[in-house]
Structure formats: structure tokens, C-alpha cells
PDB file of N, CA and C in Angstrom:
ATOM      1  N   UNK A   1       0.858  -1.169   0.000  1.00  0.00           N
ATOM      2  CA  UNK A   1       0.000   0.000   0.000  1.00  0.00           C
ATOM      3  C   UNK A   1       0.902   1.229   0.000  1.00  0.00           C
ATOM      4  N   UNK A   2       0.621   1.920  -0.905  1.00  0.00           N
ATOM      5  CA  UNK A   2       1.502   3.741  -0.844  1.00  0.00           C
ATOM      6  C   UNK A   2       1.144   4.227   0.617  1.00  0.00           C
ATOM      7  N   UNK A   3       2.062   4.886   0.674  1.00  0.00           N
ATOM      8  CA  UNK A   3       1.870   5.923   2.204  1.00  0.00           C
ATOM      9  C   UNK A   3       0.850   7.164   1.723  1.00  0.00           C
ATOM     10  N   UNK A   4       0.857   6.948   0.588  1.00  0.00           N
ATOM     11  CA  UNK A   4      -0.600   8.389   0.257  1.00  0.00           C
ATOM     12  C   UNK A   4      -1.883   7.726   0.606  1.00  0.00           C
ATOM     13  N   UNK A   5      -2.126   6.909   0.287  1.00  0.00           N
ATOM     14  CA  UNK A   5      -2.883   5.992   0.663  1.00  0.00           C
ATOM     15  C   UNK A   5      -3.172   5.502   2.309  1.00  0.00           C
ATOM     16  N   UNK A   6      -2.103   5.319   2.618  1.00  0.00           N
ATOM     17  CA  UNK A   6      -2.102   4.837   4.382  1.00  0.00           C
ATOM     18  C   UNK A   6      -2.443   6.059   4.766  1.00  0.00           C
ATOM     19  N   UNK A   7      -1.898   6.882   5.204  1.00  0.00           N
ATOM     20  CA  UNK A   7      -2.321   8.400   5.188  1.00  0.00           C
ATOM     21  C   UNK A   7      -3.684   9.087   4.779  1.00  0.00           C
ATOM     22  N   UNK A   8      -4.299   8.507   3.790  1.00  0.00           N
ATOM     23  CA  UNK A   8      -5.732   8.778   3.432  1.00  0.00           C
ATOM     24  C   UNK A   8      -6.411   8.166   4.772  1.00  0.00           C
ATOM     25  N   UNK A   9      -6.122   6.874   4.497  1.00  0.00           N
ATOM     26  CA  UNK A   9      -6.874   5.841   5.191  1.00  0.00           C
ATOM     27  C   UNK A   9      -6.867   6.551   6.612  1.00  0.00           C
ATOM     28  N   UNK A  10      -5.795   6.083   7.011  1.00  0.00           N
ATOM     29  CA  UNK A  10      -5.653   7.278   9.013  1.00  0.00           C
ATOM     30  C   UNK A  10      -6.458   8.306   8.578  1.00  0.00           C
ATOM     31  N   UNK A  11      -6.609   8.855   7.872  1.00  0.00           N
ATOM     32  CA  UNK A  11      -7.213  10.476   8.184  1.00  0.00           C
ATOM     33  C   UNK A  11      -8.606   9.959   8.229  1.00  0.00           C
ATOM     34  N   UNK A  12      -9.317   8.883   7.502  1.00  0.00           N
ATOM     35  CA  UNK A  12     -10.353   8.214   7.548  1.00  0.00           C
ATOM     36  C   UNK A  12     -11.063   8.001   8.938  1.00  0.00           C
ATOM     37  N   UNK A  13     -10.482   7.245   8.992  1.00  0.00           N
ATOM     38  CA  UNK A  13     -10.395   6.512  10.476  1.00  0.00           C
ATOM     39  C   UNK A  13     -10.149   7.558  11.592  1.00  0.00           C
ATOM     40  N   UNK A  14      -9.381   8.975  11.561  1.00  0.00           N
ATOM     41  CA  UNK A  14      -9.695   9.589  12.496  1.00  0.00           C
ATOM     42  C   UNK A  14     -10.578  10.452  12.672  1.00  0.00           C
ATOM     43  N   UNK A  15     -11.010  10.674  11.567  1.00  0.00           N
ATOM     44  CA  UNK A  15     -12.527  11.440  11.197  1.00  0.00           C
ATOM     45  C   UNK A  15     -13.667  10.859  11.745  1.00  0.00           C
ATOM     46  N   UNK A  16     -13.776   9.261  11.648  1.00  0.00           N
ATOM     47  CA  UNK A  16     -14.536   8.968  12.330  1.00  0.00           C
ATOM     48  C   UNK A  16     -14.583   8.827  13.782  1.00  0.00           C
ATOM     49  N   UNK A  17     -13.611   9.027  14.530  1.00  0.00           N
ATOM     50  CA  UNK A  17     -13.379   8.830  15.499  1.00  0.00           C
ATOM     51  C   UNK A  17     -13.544  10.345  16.076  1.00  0.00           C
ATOM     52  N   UNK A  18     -13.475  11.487  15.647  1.00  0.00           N
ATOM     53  CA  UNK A  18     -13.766  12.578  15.762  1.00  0.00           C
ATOM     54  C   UNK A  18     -15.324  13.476  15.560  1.00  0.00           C
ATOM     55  N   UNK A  19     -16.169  12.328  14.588  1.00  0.00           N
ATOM     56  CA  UNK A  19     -17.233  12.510  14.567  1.00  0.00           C
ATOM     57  C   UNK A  19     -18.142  12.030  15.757  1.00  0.00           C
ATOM     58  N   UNK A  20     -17.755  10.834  16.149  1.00  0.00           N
ATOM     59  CA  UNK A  20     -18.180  10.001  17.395  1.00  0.00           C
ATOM     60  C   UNK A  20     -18.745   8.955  16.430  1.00  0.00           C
ATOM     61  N   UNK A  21     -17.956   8.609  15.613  1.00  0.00           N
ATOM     62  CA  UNK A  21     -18.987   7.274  14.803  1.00  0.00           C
ATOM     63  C   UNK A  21     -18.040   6.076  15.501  1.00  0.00           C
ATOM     64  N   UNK A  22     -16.781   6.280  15.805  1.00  0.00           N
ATOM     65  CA  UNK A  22     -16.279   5.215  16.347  1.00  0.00           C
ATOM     66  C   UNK A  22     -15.669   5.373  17.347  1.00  0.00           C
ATOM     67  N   UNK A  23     -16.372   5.024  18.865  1.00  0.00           N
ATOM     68  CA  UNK A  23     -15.873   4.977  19.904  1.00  0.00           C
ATOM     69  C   UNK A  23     -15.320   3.366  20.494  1.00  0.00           C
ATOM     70  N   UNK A  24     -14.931   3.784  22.111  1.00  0.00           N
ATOM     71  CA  UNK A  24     -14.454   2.869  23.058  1.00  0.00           C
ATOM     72  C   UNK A  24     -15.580   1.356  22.528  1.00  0.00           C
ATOM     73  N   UNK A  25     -16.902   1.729  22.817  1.00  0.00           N
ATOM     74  CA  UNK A  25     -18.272   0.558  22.878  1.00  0.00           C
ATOM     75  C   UNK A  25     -17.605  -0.262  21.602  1.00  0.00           C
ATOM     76  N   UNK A  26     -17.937   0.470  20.145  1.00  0.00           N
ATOM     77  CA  UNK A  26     -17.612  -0.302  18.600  1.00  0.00           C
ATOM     78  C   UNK A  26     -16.352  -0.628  18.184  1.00  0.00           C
ATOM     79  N   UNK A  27     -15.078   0.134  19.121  1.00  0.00           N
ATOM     80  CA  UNK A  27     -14.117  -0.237  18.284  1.00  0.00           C
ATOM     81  C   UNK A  27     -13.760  -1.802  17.470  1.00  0.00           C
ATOM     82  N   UNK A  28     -13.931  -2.502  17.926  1.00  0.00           N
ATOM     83  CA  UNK A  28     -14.007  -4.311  17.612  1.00  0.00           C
ATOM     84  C   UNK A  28     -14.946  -4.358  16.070  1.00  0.00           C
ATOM     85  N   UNK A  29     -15.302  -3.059  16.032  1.00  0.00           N
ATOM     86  CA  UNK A  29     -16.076  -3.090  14.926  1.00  0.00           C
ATOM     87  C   UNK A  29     -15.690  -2.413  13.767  1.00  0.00           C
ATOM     88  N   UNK A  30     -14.270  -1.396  14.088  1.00  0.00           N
ATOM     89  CA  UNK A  30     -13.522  -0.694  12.900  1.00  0.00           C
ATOM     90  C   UNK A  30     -13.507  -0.860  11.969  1.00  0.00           C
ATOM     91  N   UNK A  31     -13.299  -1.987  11.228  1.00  0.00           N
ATOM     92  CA  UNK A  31     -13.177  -2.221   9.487  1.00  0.00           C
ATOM     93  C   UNK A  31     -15.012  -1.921   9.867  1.00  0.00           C
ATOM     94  N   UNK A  32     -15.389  -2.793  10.039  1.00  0.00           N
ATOM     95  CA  UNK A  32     -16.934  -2.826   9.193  1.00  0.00           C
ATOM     96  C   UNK A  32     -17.466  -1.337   9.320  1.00  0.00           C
ATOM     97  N   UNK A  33     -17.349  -1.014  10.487  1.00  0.00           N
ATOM     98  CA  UNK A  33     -18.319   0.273  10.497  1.00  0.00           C
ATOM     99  C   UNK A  33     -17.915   1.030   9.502  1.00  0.00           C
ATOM    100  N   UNK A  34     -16.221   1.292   9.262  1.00  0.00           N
ATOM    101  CA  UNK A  34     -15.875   2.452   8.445  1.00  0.00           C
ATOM    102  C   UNK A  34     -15.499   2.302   7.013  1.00  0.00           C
ATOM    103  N   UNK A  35     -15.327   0.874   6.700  1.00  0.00           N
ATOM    104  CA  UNK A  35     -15.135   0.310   4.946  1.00  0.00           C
ATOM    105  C   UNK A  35     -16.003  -0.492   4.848  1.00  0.00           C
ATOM    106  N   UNK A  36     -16.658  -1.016   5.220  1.00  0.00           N
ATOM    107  CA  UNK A  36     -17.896  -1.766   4.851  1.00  0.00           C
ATOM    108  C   UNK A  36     -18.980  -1.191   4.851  1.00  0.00           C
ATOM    109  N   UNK A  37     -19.088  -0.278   5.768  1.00  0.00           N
ATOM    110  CA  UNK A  37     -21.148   0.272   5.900  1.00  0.00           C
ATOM    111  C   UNK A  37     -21.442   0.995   4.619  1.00  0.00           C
ATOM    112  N   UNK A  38     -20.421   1.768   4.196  1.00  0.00           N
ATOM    113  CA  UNK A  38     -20.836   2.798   3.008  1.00  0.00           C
ATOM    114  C   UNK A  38     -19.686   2.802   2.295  1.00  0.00           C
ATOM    115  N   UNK A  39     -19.927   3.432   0.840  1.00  0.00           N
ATOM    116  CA  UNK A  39     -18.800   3.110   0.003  1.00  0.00           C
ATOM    117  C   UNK A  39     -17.676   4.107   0.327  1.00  0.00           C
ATOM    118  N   UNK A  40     -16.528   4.272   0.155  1.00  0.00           N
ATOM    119  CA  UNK A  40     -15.507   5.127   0.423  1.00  0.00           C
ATOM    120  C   UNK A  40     -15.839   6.185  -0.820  1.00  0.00           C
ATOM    121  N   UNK A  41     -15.737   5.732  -1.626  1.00  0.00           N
ATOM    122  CA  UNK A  41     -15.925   6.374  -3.327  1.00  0.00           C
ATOM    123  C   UNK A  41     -17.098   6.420  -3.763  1.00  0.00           C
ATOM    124  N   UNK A  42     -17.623   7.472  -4.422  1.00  0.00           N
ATOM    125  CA  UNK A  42     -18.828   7.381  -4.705  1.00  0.00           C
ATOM    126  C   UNK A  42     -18.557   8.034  -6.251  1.00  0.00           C
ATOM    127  N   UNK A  43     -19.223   7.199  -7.559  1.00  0.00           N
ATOM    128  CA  UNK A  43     -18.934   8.136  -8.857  1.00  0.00           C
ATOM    129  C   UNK A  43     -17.637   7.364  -9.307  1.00  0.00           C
ATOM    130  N   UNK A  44     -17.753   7.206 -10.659  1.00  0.00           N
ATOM    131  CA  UNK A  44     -16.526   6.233 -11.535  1.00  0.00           C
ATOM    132  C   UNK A  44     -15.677   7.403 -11.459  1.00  0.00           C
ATOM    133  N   UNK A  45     -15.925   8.468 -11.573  1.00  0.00           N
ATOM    134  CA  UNK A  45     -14.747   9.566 -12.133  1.00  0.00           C
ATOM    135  C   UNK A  45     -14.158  10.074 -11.239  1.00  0.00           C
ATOM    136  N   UNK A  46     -14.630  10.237  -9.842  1.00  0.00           N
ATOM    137  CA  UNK A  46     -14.074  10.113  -8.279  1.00  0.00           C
ATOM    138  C   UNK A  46     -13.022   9.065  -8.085  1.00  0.00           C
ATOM    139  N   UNK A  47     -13.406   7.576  -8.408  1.00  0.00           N
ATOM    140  CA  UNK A  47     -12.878   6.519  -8.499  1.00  0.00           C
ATOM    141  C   UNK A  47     -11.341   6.557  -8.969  1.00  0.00           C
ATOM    142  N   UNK A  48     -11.934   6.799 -10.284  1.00  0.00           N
ATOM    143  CA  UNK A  48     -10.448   7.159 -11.505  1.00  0.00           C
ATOM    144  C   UNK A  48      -9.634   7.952 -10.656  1.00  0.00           C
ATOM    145  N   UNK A  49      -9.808   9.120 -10.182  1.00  0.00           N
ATOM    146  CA  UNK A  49      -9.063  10.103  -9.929  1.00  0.00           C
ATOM    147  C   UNK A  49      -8.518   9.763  -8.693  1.00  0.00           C
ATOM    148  N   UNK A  50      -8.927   9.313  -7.768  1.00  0.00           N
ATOM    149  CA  UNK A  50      -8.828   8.780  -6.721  1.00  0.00           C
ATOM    150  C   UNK A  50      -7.452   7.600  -7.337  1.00  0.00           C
ATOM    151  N   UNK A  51      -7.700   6.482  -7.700  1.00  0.00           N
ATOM    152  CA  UNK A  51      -6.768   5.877  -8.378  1.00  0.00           C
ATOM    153  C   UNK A  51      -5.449   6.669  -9.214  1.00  0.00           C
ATOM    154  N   UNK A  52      -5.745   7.825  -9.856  1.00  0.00           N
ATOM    155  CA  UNK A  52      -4.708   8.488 -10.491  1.00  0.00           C
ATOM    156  C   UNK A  52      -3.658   9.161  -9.165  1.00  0.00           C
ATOM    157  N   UNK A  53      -4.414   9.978  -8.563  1.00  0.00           N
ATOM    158  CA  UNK A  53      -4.018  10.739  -7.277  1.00  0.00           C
ATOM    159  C   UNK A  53      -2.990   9.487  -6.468  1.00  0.00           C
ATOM    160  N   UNK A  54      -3.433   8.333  -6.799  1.00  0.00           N
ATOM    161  CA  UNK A  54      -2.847   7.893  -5.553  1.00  0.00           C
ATOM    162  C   UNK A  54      -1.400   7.016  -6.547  1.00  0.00           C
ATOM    163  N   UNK A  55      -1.747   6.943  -7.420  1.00  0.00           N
ATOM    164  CA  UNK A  55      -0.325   6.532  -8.802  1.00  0.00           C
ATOM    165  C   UNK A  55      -0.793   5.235  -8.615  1.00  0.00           C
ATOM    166  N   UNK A  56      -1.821   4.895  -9.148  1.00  0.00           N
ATOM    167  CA  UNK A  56      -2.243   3.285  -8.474  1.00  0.00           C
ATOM    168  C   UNK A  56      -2.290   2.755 -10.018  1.00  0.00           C
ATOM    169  N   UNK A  57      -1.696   1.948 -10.427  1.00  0.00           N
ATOM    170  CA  UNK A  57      -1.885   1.171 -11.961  1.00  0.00           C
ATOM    171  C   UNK A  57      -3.546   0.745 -11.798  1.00  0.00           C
ATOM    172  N   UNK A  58      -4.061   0.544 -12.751  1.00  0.00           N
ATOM    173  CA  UNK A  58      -5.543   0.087 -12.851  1.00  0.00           C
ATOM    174  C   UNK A  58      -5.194  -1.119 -12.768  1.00  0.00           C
ATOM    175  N   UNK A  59      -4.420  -1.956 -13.584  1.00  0.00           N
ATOM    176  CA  UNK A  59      -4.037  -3.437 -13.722  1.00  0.00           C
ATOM    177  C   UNK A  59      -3.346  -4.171 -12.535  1.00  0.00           C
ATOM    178  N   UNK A  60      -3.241  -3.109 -11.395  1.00  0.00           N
ATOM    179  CA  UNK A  60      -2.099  -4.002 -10.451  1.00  0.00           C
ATOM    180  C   UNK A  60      -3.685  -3.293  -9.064  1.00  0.00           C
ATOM    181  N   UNK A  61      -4.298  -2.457  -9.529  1.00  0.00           N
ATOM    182  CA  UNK A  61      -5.257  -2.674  -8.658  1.00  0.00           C
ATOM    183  C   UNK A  61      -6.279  -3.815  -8.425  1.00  0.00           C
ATOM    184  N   UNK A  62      -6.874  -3.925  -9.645  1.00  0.00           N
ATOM    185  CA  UNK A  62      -7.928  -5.142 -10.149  1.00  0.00           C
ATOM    186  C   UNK A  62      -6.857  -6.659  -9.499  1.00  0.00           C
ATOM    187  N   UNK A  63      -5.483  -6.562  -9.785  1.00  0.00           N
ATOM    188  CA  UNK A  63      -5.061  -7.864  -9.561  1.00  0.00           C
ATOM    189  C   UNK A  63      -5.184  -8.163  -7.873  1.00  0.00           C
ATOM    190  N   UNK A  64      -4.704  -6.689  -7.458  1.00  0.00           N
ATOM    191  CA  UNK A  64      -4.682  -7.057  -6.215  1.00  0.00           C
ATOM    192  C   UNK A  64      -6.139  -7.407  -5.408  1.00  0.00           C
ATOM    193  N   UNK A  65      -7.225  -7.288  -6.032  1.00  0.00           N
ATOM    194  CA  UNK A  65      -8.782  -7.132  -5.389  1.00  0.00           C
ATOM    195  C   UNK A  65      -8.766  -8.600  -5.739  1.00  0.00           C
ATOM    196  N   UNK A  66      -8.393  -8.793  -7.328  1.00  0.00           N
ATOM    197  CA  UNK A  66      -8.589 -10.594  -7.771  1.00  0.00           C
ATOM    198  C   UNK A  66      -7.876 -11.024  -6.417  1.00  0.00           C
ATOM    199  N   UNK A  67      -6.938 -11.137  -6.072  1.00  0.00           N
ATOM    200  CA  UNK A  67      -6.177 -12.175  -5.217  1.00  0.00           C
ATOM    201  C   UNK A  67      -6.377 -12.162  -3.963  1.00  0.00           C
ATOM    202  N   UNK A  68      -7.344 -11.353  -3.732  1.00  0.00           N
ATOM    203  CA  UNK A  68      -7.934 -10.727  -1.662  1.00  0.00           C
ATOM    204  C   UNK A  68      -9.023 -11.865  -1.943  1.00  0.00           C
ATOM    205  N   UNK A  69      -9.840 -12.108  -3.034  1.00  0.00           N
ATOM    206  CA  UNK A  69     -11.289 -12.253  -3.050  1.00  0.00           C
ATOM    207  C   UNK A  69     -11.025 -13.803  -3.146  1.00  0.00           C
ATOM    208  N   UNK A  70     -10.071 -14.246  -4.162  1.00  0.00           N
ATOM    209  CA  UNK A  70      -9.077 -15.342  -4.309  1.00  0.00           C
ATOM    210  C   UNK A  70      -8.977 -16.449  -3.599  1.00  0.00           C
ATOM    211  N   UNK A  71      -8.425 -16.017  -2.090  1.00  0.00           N
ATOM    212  CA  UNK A  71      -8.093 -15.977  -1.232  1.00  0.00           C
ATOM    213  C   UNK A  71      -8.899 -16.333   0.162  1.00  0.00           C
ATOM    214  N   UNK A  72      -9.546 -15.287   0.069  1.00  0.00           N
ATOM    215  CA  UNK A  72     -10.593 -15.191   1.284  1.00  0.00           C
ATOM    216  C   UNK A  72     -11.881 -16.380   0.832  1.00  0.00           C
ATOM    217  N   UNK A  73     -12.366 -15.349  -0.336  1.00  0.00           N
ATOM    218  CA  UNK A  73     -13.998 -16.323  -1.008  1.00  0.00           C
ATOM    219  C   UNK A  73     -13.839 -17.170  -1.797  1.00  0.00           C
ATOM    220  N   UNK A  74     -12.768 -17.431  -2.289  1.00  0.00           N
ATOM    221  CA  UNK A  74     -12.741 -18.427  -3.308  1.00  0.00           C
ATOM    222  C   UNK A  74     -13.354 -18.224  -4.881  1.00  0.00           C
ATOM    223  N   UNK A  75     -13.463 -17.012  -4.888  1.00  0.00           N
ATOM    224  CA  UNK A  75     -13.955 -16.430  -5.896  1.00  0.00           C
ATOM    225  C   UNK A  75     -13.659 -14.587  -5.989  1.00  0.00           C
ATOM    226  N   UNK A  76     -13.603 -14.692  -7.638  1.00  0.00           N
ATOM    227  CA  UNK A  76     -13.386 -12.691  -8.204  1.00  0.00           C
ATOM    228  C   UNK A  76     -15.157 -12.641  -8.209  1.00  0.00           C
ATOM    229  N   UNK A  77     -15.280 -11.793  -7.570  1.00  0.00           N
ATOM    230  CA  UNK A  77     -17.240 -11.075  -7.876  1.00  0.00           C
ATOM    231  C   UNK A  77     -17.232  -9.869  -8.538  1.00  0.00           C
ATOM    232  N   UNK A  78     -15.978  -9.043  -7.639  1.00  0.00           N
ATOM    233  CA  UNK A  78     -16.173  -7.308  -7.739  1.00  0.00           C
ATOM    234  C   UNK A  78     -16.318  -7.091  -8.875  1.00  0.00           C
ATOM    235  N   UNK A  79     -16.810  -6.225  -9.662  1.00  0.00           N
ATOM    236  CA  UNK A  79     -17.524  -5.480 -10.634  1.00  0.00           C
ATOM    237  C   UNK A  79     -15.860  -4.826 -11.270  1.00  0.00           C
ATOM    238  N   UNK A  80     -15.459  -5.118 -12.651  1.00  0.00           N
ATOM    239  CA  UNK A  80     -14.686  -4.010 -12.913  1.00  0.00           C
ATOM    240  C   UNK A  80     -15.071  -2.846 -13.242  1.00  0.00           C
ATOM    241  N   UNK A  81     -14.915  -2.513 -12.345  1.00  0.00           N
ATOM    242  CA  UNK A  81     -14.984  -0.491 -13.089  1.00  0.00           C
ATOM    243  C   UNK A  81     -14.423   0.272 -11.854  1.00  0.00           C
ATOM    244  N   UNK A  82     -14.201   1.548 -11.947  1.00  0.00           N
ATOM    245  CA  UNK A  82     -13.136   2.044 -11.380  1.00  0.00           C
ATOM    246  C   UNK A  82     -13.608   2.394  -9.798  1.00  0.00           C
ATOM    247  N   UNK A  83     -15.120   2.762  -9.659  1.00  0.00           N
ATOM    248  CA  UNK A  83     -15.556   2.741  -8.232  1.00  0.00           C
ATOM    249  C   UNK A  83     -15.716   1.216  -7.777  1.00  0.00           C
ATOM    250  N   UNK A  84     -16.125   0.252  -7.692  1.00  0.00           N
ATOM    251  CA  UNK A  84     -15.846  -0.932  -7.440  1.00  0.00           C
ATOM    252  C   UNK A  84     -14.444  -1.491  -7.032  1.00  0.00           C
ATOM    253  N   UNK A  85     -13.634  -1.187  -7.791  1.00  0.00           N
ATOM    254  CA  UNK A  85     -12.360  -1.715  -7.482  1.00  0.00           C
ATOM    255  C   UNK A  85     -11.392  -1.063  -6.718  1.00  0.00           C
ATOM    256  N   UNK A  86     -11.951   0.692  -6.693  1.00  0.00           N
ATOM    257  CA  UNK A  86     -11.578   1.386  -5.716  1.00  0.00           C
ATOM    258  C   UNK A  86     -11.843   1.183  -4.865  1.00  0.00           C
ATOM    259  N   UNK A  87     -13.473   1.048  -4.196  1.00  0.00           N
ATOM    260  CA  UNK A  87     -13.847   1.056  -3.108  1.00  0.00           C
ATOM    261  C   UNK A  87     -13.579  -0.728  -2.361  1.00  0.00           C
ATOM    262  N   UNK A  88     -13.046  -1.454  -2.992  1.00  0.00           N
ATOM    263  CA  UNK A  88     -12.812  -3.218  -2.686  1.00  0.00           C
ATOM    264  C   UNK A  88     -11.059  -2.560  -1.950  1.00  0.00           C
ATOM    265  N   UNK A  89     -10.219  -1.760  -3.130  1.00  0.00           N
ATOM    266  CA  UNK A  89      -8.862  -1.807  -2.494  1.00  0.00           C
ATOM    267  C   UNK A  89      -9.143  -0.888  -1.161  1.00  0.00           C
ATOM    268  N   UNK A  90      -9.993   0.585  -0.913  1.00  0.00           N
ATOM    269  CA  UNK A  90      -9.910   0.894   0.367  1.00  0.00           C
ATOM    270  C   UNK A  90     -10.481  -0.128   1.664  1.00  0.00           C
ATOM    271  N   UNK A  91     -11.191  -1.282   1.061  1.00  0.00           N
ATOM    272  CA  UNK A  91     -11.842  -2.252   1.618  1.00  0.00           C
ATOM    273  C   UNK A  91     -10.174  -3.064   2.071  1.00  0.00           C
ATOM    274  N   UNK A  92      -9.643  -3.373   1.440  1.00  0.00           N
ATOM    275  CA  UNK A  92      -8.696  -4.652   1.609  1.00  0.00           C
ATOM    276  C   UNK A  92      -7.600  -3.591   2.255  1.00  0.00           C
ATOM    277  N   UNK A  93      -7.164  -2.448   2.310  1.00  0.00           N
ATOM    278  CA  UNK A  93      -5.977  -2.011   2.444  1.00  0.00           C
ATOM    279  C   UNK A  93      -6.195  -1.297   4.451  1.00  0.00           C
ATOM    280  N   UNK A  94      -7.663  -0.800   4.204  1.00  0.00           N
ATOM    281  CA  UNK A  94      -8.578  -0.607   5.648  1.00  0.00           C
ATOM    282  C   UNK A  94      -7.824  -1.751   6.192  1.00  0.00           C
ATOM    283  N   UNK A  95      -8.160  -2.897   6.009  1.00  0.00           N
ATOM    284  CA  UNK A  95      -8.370  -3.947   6.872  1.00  0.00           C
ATOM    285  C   UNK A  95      -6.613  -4.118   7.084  1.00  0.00           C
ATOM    286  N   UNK A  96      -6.025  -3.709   6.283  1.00  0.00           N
ATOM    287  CA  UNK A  96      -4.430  -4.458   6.289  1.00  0.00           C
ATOM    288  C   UNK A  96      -4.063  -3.171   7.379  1.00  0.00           C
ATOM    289  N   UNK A  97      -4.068  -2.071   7.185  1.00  0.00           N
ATOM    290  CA  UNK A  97      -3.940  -0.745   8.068  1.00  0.00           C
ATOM    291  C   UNK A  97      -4.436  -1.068   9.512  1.00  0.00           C
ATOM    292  N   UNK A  98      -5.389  -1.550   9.682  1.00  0.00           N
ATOM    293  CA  UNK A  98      -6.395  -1.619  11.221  1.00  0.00           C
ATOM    294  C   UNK A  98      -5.301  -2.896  11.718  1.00  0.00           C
ATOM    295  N   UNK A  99      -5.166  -3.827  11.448  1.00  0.00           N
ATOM    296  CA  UNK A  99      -4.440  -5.004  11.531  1.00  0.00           C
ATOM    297  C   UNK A  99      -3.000  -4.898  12.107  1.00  0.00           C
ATOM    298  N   UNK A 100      -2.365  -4.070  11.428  1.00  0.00           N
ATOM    299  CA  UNK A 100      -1.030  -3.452  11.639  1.00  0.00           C
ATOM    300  C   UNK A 100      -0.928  -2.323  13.163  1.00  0.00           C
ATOM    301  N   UNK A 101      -1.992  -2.223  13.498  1.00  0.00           N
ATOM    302  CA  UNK A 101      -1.674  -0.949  14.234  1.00  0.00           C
ATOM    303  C   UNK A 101      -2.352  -1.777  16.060  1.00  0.00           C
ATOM    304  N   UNK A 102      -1.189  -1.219  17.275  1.00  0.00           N
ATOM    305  CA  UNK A 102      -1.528  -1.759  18.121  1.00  0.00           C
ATOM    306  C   UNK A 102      -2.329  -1.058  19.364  1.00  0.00           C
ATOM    307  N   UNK A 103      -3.905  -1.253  19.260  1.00  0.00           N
ATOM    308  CA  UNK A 103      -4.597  -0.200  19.876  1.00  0.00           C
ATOM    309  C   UNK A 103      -5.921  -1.123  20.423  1.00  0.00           C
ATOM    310  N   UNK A 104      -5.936  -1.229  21.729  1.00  0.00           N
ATOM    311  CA  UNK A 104      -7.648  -1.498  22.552  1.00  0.00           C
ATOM    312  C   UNK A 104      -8.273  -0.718  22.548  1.00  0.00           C
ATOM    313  N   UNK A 105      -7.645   1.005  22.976  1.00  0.00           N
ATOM    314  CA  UNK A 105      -8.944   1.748  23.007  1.00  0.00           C
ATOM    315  C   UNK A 105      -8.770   2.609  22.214  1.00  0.00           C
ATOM    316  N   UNK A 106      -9.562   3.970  22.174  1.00  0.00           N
ATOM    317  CA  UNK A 106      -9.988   4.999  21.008  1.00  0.00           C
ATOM    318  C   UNK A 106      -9.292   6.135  21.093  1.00  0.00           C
ATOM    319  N   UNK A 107      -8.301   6.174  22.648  1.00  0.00           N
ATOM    320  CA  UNK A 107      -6.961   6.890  22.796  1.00  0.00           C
ATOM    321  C   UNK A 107      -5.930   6.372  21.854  1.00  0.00           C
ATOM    322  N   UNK A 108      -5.763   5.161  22.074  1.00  0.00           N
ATOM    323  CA  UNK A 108      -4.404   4.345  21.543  1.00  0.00           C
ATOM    324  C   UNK A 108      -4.422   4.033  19.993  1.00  0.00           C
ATOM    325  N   UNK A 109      -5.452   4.185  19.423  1.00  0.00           N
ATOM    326  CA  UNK A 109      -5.800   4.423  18.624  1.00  0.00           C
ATOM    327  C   UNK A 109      -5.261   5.577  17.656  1.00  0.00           C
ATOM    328  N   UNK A 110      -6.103   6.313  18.079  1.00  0.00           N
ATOM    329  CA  UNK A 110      -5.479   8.005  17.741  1.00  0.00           C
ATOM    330  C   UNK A 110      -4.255   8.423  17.559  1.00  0.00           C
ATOM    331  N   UNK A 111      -3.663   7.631  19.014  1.00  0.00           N
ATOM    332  CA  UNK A 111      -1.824   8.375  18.594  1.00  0.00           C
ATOM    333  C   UNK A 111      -1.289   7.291  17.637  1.00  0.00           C
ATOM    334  N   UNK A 112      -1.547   5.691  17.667  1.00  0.00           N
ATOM    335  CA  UNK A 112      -0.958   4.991  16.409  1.00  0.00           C
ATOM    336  C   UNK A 112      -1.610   6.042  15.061  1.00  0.00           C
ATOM    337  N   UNK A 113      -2.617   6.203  14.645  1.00  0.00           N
ATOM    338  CA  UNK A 113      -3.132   6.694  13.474  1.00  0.00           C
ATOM    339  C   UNK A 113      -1.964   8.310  13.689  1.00  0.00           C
ATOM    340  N   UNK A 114      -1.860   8.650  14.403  1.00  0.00           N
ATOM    341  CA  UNK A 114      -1.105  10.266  14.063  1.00  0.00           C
ATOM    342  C   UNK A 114       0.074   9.730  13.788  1.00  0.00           C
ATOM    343  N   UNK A 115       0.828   8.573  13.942  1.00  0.00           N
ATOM    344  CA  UNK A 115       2.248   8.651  14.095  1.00  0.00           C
ATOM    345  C   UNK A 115       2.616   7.960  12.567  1.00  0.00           C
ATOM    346  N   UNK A 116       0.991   7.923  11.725  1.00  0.00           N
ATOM    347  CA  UNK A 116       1.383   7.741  10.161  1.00  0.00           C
ATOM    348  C   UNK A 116       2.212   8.505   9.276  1.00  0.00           C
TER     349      UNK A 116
END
């Protein structure tokens, strides 16, 4: 994952945590509440740009969504097109980011996400 990207993502994740969408009670619930409930991307041309902005090959994105889905489901579903495959990599890269970082509560949290 690019650090423009990791860096998106933290700012994500502390937004919500600043809104009060993710406190102490849900944290156990981080990926889903904040890459799963709603799409990250909304609009193919958001998508694209989003993908351009971040120097993301289209072909090494799609591969990397093929080989999560691969993997996990035993099957490719996602839709090619550029919001789909965007919103699957902030899906897969969320989860690799949350994973990596060592935090119980919504303090410890915060300072791992600032020290991106």
C-alpha cells in the first residue's frame, strides 16, 4: 500500500473517530463500520481520480482485489470499473492498516493513526 494511501486511510479513520462514529463501545467493529457500511468512493470519475491521485496502476489494482477475493472467497465477484475496485482496495488495504496498528482503546488508537 503507498503511504498516500495509508495516510488517506488514518485520516479516515480519524474522522470517524472525531465525529463520534467510532468509539471505546464499537471499536471491535472498525473495518466494518468504516469500509464496509458505506462506500468510500462514490462516482466512476471520483474513483479514476482517486486511483490516479494515488499513482495506483488500474491493472495491479484489479489484480490485487482478484487475489484478496481469491483468497478469502474463493472467488473474483467485484464489478470491474473504477468505483468498485476502488472502493474493494480501500476495503482490503482498511483492513491491512487496522491489523497493523496496536490499539484497545480509542486513545491508543489516535496516537498509532497520528504517528502515520
Amino acid at each position: 500500500m503507498k503511504l498516500s494511501v495509508r495516510k488517506e486511510l488514518a485520516s479516515v479513520i480519524l474522522d470517524a473517530i472525531n465525529d463520534g462514529f467510532v468509539h471505546d463501545n464499537n471499536i471491535d467493529e472498525l473495518h466494518q463500520l468504516i469500509f464496509n457500511e458505506d462506500c468510500f468512493i462514490v462516482g466512476y470519475y471520483q474513483a479514476t481520480q482517486w486511483l490516479k491521485n494515488h499513482d495506483i496502476c488500474v491493472f495491479d489494482a484489479i489484480d490485487t482485489v482478484r487475489e484478496y477475493e481469491l483468497d478469502i472467497f474463493g472467488k473474483f465477484t467485484t464489478k470491474i470499473n473504477s468505483e468498485s475496485i476502488a472502493n474493494m482496495l480501500a476495503y482490503i488495504w482498511g483492513e491491512e492498516l487496522i491489523s497493523e496498528l496496536d490499539f484497545d482503546t480509542i486513545e491508543e488508537l489516535e496516537n498509532e493513526l497520528y504517528n502515520i
